[in-house]
C-alpha atoms as a PDB file:
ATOM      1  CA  UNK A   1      -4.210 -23.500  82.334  1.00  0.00           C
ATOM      2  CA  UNK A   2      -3.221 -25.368  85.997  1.00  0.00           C
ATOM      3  CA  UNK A   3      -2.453 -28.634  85.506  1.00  0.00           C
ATOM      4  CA  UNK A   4      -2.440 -30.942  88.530  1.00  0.00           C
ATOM      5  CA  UNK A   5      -0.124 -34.153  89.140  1.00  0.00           C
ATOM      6  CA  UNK A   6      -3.426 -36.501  88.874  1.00  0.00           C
ATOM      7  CA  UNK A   7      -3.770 -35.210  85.785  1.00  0.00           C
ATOM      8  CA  UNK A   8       0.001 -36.166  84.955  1.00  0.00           C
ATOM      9  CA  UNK A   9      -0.574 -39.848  86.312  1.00  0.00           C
ATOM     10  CA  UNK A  10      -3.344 -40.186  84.166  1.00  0.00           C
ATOM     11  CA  UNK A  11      -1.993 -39.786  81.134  1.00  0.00           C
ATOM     12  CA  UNK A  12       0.757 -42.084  82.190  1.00  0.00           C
ATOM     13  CA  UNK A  13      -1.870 -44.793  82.530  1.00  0.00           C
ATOM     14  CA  UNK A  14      -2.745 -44.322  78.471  1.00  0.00           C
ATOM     15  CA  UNK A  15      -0.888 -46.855  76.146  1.00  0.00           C
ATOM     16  CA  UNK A  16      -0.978 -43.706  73.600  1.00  0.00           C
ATOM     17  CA  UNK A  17       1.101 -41.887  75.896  1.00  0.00           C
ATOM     18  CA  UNK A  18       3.342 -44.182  76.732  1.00  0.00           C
ATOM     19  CA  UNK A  19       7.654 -43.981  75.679  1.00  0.00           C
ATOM     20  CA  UNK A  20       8.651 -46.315  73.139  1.00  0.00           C
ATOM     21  CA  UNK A  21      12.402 -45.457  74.202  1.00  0.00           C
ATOM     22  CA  UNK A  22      13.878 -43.732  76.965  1.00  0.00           C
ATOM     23  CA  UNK A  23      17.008 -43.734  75.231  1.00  0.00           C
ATOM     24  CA  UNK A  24      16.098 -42.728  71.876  1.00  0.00           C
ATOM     25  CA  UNK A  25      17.436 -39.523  70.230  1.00  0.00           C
ATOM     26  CA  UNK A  26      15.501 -38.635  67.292  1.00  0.00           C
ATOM     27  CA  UNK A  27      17.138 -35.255  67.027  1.00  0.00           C
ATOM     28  CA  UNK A  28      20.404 -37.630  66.596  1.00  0.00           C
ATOM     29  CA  UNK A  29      19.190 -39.395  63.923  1.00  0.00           C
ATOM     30  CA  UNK A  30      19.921 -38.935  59.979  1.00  0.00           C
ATOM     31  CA  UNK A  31      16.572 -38.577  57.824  1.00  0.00           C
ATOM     32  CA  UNK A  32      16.869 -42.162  56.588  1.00  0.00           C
ATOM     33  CA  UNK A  33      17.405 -43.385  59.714  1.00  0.00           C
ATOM     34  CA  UNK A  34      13.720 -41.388  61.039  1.00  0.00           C
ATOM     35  CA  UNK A  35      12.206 -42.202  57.865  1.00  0.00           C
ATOM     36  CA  UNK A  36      12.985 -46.436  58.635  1.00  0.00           C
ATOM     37  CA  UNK A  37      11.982 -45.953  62.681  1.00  0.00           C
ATOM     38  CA  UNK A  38       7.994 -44.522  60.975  1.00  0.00           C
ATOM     39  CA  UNK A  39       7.963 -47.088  58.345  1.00  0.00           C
ATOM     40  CA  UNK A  40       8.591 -50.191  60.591  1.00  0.00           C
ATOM     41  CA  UNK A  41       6.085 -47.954  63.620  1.00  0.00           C
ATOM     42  CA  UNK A  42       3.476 -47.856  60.595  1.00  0.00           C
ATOM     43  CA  UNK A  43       4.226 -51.591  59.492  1.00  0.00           C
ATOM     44  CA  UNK A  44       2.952 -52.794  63.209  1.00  0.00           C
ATOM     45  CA  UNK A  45      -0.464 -51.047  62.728  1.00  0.00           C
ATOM     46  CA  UNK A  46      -2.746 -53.388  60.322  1.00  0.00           C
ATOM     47  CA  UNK A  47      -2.338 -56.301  62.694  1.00  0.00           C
ATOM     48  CA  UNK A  48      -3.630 -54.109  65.853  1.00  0.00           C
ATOM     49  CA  UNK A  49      -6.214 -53.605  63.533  1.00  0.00           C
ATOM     50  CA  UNK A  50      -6.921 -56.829  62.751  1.00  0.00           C
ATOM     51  CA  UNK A  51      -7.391 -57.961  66.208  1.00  0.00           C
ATOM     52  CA  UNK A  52     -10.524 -55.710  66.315  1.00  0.00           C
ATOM     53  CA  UNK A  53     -11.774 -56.720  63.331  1.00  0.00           C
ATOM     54  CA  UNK A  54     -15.350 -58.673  64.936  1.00  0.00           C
ATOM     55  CA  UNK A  55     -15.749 -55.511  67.209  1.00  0.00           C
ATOM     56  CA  UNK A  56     -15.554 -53.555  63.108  1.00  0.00           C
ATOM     57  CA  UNK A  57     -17.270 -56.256  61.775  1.00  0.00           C
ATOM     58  CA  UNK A  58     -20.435 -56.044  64.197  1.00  0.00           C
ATOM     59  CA  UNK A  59     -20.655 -52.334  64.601  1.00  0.00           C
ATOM     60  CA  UNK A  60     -20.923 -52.069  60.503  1.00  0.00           C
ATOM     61  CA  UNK A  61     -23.815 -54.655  60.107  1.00  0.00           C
ATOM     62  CA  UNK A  62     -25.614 -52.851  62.886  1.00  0.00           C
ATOM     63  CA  UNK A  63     -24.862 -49.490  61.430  1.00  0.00           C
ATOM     64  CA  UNK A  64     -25.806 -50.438  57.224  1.00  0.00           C
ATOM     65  CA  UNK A  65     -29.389 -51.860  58.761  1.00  0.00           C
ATOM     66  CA  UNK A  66     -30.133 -48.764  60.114  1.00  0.00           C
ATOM     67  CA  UNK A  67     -28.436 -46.906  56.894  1.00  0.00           C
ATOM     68  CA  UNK A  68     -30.528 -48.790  54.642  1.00  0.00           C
ATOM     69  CA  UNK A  69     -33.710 -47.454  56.712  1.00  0.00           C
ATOM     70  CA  UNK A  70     -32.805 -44.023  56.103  1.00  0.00           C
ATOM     71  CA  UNK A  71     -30.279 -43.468  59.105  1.00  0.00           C
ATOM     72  CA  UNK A  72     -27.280 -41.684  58.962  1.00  0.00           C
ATOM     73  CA  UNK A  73     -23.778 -42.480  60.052  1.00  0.00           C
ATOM     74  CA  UNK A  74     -22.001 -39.553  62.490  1.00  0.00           C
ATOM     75  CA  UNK A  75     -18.707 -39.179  63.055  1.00  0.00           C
ATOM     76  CA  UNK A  76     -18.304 -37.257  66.589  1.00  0.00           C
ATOM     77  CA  UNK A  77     -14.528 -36.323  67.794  1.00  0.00           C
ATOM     78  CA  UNK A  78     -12.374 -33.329  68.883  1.00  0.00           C
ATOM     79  CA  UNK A  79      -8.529 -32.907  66.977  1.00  0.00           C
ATOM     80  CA  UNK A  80      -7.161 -35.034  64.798  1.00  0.00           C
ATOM     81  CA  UNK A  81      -9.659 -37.499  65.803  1.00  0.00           C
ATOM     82  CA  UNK A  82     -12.414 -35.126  64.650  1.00  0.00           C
ATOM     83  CA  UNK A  83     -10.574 -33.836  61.766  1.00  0.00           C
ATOM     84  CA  UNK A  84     -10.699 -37.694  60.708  1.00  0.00           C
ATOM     85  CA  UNK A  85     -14.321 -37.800  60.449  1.00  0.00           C
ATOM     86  CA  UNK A  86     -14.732 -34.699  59.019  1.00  0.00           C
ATOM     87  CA  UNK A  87     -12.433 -35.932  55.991  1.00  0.00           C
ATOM     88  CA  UNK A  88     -14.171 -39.114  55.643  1.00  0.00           C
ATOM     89  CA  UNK A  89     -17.232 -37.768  55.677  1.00  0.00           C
ATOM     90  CA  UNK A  90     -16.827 -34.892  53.237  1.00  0.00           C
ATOM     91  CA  UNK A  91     -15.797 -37.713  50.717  1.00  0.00           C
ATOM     92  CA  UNK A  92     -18.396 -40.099  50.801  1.00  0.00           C
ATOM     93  CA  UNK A  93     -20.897 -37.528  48.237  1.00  0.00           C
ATOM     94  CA  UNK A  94     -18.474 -37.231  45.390  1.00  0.00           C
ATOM     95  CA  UNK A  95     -16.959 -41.034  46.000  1.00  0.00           C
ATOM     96  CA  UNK A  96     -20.684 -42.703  46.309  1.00  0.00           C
ATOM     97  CA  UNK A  97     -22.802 -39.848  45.302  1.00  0.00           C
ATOM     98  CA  UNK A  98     -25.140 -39.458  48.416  1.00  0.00           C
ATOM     99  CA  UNK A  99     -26.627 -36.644  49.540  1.00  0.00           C
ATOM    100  CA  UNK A 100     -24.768 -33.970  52.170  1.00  0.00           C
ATOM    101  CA  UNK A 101     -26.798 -35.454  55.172  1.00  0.00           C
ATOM    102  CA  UNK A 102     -25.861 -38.816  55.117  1.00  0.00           C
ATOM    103  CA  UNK A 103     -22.542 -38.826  56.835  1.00  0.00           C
ATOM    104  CA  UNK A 104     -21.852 -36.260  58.896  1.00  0.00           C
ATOM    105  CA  UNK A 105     -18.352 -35.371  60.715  1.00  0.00           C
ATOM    106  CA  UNK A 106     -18.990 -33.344  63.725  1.00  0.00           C
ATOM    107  CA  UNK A 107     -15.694 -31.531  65.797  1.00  0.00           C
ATOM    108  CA  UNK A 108     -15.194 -30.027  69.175  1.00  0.00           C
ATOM    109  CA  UNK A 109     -14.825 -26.446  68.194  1.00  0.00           C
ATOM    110  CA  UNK A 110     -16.550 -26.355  64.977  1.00  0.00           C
ATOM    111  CA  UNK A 111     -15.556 -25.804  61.678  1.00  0.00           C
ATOM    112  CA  UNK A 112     -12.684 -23.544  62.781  1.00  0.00           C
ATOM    113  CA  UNK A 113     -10.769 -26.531  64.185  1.00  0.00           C
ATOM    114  CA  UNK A 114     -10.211 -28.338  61.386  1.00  0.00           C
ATOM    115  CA  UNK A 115      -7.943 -25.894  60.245  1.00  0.00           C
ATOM    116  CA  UNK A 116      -6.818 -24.416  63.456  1.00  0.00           C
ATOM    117  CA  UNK A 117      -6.530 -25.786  67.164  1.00  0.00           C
ATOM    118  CA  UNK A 118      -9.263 -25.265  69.220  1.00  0.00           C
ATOM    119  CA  UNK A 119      -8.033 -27.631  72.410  1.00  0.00           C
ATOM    120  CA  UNK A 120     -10.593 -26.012  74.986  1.00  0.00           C
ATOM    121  CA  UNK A 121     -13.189 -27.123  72.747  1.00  0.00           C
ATOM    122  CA  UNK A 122     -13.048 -31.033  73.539  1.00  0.00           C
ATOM    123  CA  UNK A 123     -13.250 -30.720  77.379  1.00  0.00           C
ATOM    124  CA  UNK A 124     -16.620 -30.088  77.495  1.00  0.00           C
ATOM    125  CA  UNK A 125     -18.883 -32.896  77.406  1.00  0.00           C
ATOM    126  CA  UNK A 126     -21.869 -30.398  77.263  1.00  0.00           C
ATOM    127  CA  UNK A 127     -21.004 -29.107  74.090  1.00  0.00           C
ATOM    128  CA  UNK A 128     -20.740 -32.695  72.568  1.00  0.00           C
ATOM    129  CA  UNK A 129     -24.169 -33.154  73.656  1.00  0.00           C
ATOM    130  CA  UNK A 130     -25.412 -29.933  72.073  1.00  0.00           C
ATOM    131  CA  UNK A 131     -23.760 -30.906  68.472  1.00  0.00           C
ATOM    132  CA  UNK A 132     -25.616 -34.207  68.368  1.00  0.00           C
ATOM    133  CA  UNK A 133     -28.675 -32.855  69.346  1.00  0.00           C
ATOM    134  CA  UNK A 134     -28.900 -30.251  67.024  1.00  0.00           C
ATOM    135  CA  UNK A 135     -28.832 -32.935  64.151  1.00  0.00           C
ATOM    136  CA  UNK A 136     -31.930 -34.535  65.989  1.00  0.00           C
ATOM    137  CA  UNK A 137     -30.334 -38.144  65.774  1.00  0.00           C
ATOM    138  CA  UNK A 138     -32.784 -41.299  66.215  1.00  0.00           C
ATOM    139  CA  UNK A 139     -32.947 -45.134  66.656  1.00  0.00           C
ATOM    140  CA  UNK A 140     -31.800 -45.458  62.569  1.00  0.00           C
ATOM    141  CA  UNK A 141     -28.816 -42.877  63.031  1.00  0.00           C
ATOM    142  CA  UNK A 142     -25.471 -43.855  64.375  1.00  0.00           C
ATOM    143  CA  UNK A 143     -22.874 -42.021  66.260  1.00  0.00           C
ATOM    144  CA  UNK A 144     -19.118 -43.405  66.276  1.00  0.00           C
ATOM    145  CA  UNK A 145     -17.077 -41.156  68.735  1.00  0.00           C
ATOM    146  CA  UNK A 146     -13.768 -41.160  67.803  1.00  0.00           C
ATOM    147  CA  UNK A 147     -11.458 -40.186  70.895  1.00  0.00           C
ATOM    148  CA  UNK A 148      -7.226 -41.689  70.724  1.00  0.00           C
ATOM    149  CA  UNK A 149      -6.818 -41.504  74.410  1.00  0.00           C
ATOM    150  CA  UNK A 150     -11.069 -43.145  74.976  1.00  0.00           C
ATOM    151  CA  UNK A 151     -12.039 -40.506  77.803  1.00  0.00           C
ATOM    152  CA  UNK A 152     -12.832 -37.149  75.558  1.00  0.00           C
ATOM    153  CA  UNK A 153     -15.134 -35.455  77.259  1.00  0.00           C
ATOM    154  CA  UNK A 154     -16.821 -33.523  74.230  1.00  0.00           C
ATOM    155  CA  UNK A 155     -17.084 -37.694  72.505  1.00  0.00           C
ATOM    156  CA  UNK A 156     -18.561 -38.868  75.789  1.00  0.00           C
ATOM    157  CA  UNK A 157     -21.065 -36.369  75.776  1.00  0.00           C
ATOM    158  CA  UNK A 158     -22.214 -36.848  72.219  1.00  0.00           C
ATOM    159  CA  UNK A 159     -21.916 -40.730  73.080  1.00  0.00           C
ATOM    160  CA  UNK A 160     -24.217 -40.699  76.063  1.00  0.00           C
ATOM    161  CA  UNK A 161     -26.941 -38.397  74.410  1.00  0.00           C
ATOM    162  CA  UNK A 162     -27.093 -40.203  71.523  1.00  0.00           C
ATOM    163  CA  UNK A 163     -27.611 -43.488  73.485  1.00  0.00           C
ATOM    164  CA  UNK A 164     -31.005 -41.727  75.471  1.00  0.00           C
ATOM    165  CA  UNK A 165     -32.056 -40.692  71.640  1.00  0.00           C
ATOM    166  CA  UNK A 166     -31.950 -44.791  70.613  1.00  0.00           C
ATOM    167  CA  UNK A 167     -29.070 -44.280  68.518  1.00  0.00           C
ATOM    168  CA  UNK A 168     -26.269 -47.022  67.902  1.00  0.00           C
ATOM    169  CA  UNK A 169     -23.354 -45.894  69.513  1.00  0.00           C
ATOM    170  CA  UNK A 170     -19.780 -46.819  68.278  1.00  0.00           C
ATOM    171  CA  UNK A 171     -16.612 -45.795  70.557  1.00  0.00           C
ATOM    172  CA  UNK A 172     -13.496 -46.105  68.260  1.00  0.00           C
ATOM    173  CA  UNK A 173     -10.119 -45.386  71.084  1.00  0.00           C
ATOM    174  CA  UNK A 174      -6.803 -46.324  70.916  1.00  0.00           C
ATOM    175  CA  UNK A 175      -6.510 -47.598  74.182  1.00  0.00           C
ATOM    176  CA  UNK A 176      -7.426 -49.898  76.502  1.00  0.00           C
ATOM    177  CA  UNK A 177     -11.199 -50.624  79.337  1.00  0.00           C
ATOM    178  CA  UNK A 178     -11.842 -46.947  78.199  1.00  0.00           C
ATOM    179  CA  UNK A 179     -14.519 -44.770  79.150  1.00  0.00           C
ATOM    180  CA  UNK A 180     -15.250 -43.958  75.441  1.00  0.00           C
ATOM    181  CA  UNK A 181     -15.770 -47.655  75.080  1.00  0.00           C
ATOM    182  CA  UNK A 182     -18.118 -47.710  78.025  1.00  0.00           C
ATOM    183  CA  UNK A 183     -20.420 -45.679  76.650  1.00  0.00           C
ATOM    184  CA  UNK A 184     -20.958 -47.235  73.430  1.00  0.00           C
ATOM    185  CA  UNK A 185     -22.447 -50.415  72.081  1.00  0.00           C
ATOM    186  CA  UNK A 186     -19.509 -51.273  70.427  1.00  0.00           C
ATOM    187  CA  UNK A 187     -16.393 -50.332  71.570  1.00  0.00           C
ATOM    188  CA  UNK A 188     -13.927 -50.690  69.253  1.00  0.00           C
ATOM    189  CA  UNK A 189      -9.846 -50.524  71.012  1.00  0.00           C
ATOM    190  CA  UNK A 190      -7.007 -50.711  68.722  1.00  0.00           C
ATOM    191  CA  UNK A 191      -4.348 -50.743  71.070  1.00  0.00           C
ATOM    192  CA  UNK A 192      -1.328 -49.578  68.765  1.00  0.00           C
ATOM    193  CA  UNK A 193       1.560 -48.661  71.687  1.00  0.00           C
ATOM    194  CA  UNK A 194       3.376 -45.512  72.182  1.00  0.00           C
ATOM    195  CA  UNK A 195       3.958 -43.039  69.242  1.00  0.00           C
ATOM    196  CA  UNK A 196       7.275 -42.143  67.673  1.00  0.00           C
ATOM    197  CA  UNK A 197       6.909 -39.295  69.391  1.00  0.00           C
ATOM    198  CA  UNK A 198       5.755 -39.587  72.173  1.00  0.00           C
ATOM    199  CA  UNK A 199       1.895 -39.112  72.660  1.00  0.00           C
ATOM    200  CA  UNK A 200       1.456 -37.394  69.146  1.00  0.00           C
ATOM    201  CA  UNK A 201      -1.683 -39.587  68.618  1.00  0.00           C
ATOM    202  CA  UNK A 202      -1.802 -37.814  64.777  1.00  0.00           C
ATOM    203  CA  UNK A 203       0.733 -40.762  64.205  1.00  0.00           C
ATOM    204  CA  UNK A 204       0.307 -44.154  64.733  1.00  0.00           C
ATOM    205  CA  UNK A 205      -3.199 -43.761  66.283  1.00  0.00           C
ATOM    206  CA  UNK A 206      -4.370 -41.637  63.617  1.00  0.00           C
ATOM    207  CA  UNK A 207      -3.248 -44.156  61.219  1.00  0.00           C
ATOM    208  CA  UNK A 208      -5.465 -46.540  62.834  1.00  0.00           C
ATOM    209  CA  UNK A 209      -8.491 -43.982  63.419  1.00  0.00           C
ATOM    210  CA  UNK A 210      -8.055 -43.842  59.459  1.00  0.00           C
ATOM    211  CA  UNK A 211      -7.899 -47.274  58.852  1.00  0.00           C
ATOM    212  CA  UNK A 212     -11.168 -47.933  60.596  1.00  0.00           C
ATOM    213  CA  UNK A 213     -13.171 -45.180  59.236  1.00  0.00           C
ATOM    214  CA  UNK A 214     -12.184 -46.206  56.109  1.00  0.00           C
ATOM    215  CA  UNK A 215     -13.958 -49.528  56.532  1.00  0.00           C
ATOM    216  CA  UNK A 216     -17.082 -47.976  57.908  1.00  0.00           C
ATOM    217  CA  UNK A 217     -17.386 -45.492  55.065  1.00  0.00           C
ATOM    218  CA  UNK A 218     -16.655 -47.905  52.252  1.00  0.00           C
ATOM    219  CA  UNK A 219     -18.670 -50.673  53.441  1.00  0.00           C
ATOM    220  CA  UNK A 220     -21.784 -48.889  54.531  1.00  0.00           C
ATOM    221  CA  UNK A 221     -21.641 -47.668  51.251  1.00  0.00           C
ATOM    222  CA  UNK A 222     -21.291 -50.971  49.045  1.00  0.00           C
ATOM    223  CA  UNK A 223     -24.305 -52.754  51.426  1.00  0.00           C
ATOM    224  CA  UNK A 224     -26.117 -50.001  49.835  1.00  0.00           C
ATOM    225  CA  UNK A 225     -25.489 -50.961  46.979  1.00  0.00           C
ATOM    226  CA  UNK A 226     -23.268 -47.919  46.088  1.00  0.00           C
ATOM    227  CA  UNK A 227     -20.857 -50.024  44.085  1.00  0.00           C
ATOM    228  CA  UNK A 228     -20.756 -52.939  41.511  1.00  0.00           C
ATOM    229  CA  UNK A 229     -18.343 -55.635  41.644  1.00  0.00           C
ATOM    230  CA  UNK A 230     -15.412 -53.262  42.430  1.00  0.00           C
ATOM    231  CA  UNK A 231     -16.962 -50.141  40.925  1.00  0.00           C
ATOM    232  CA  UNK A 232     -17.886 -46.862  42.032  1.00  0.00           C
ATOM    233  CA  UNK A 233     -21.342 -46.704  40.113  1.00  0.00           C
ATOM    234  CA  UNK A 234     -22.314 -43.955  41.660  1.00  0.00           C
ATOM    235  CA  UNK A 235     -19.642 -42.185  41.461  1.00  0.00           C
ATOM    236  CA  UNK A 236     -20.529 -37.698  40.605  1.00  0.00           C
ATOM    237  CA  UNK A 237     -18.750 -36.765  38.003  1.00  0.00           C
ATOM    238  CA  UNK A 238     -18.375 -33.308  38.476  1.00  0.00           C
ATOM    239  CA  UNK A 239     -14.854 -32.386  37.622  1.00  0.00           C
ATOM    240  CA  UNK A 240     -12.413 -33.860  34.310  1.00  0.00           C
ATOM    241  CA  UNK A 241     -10.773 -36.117  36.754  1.00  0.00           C
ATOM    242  CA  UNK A 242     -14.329 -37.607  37.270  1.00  0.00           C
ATOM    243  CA  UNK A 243     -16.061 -37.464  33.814  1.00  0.00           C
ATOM    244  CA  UNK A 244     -13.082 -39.729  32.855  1.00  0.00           C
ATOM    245  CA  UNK A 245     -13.724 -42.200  35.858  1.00  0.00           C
ATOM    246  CA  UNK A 246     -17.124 -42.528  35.094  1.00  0.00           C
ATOM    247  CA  UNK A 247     -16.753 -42.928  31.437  1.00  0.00           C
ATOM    248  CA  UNK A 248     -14.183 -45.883  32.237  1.00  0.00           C
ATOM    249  CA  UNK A 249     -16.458 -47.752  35.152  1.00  0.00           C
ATOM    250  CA  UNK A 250     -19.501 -47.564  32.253  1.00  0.00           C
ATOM    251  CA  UNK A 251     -16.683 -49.314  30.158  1.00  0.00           C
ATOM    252  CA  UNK A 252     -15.670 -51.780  32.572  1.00  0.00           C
ATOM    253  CA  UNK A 253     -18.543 -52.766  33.736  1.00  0.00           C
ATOM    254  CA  UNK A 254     -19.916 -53.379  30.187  1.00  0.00           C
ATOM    255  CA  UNK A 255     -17.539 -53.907  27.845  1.00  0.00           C
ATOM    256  CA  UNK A 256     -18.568 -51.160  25.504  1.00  0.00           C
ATOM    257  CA  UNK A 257     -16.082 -48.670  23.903  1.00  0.00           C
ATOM    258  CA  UNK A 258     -15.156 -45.136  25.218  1.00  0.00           C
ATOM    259  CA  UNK A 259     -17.771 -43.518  22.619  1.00  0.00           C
ATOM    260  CA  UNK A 260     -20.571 -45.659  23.254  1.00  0.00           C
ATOM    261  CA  UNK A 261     -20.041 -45.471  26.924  1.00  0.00           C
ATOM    262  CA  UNK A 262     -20.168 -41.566  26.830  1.00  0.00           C
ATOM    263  CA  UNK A 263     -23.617 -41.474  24.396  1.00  0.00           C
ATOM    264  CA  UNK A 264     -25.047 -43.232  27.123  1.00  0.00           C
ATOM    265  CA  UNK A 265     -23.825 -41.450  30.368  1.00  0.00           C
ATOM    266  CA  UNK A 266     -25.128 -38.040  28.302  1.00  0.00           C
ATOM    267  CA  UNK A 267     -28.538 -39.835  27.903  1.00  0.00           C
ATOM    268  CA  UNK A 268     -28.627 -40.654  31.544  1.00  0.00           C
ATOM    269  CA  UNK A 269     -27.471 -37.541  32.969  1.00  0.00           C
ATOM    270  CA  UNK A 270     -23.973 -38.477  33.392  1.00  0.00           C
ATOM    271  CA  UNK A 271     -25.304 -41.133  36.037  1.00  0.00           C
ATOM    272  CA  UNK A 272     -22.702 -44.203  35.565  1.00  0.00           C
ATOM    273  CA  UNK A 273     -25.383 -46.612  37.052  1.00  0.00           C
ATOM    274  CA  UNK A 274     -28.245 -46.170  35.234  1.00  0.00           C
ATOM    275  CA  UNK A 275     -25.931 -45.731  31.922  1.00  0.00           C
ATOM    276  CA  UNK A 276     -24.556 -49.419  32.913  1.00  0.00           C
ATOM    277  CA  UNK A 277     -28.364 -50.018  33.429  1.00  0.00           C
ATOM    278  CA  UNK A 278     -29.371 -48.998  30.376  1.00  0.00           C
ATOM    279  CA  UNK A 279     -26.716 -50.688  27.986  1.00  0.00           C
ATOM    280  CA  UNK A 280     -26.974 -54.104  29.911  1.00  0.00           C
ATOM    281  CA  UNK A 281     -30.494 -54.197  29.683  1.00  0.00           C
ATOM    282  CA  UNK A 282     -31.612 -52.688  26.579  1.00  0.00           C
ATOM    283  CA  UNK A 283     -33.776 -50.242  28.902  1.00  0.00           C
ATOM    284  CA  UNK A 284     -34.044 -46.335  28.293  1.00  0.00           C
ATOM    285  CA  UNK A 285     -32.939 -43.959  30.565  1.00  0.00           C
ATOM    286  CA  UNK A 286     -36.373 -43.512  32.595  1.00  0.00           C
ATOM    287  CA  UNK A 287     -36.922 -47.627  32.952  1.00  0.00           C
ATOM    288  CA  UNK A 288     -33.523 -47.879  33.967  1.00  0.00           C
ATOM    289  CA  UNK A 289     -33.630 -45.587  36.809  1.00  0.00           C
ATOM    290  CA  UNK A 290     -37.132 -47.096  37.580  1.00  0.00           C
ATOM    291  CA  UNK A 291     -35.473 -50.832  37.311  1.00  0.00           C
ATOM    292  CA  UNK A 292     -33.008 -49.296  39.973  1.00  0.00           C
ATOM    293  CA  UNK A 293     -35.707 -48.150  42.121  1.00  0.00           C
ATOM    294  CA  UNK A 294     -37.127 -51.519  42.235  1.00  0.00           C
ATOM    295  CA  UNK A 295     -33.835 -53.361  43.005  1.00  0.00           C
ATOM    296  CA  UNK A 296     -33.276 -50.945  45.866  1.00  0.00           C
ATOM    297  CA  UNK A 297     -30.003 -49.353  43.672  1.00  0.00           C
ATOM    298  CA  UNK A 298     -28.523 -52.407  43.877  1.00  0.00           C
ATOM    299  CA  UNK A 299     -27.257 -52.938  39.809  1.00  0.00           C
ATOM    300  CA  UNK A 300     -26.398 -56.222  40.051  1.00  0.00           C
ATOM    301  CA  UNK A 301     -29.613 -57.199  40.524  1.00  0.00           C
ATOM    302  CA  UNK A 302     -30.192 -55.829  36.953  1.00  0.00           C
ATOM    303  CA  UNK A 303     -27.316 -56.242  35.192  1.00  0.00           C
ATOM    304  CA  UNK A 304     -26.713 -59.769  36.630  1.00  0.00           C
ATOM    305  CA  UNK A 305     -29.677 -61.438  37.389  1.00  0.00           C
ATOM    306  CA  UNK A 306     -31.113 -64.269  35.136  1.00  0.00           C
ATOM    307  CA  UNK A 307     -32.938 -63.093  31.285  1.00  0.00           C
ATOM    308  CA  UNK A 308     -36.489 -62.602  31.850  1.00  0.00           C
ATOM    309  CA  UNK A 309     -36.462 -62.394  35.542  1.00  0.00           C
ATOM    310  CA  UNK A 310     -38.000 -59.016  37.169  1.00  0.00           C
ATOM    311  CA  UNK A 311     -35.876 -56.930  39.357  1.00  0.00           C
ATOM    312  CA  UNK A 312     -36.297 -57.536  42.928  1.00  0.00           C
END
């Protein structure tokens, strides 16, 4: 593919593709020597973070209102920027036991590219479009387009046809007064400097990208009320690993012994909250769940609430 020398000056224009160190010879280097240079890189991160923390911090209220209507959070990007989304959406069912639907990774490419490159695939800001319209997104959905370098065509796309739809629109970049950022509502630049090696964005950037999804995910989920106190009540346990977990956050959350916690996780289906439910409140199975209905799955407003008081 021709690449011309505006193209070039471009990307020297992008913090993300800026040179740390001229001099620097990381072929030179011992291992321990490479493996200090990444840890004290890494170390700088959280604090770029942090200084884009009421930027987070707005774009997640706006995003759990709509959530708690029935929207659905999107994650839109092409690379490792995509491949982010798709891996923190694909954990949100087991983790907080939501349906498929509810967060939703979409990368330039397709499926294929998460496994295997499929660079063409993010140039086209067409094709972004297409993605998020095929999910038919509305004023309750939102779409975070997650681009390192902020100018992705194929997130710009989905960005700008989401916006038309009524849909909140998040731009999460890694650089600085970027297009991606334009295009959203909240625009969300975590300006973490020039990679190890040199515009490798899978690095320091993607450490970041991680960082924030991690909040949206996580805290979407608990103003859902998807967890209690620091518990994942609604946790699917659907493999050893998990029967254990869920048999432990029954006991933690109530006190109960191992035994006692598993006779009622069999009578409610292996559901941790509605077995918490049920031995807090004295309730069967069926009025548990129908408590939980009630308090909008919020258990704390069971479990917690004052004796004799109604579930909200």
């Amino acid at each position: 593919m021709a690449t011309n020398h505006t193209d070039l000056e471009d990307l020297d224009e992008l913090l993300t593709e800026a040179v740390a160190d001229r001099s620097l010879m990381l072929d030179e280097l011992a291992v321990g020597e490479l493996v200090a240079l990444m840890n004290d890189r890494d170390a700088t991160i959280p604090a770029a973070v942090r200084r884009a923390l009421p930027t987070i911090t707005a774009a997640i209220e706006e995003t759990s209102e709509r959530m708690r209507r029935g929207g659905r959070l999107i994650y839109v990007g092409a690379g490792t920027s995509g491949r982010l989304g798709v891996l923190d959406a694909s954990e949100v069912p087991p983790t907080f036991g939501t349906d498929q639907g509810v967060v939703v990774g979409l990368i330039a490419g397709g499926p294929v590219a998460i496994m295997s490159a499929v660079e063409a695939a993010e140039d086209s800001a067409e094709a972004g479009a297409v993605d998020v319209a095929a999910l038919d997104v509305g004023p309750d959905d939102t779409v975070v387009g997650i681009a390192s370098s902020g100018r992705t065509p194929y997130v710009l796309g989905a960005l700008r046809y989401a916006a038309e739809r009524g849909a909140l629109t998040v731009g999460i970049s890694c650089n600085l007064n970027t297009p991606v950022s334009a295009a959203a509502r909240h625009g969300i630049e975590v300006a973490v400097g020039p990679e190890v090696v040199t515009g490798s964005t899978r690095l320091a950037a993607g450490t970041a990208t991680k960082m924030i999804l991690n909040m949206f995910s996580t805290i979407t989920m608990i103003r859902m009320g998807k967890t209690y106190r620091t518990l994942m009540v609604d946790v699917k346990a659907t493999n050893a690993k998990l029967v254990r977990r869920a048999i432990r956050i029954v006991t933690l959350a109530t006190g109960v012994g191992e035994d006692r916690a598993e006779r009622a996780l069999d009578a409610a289906d292996w559901n941790a909250k509605v077995a918490i439910a049920m031995l807090a409140s004295g309730l069967d199975a069926e009025q548990a769940r129908a408590a939980l209905d009630a308090a909008d799955g919020f258990l704390g407003r069971i479990v917690d609430r004052p004796a004799g008081e109604e579930a909200r």
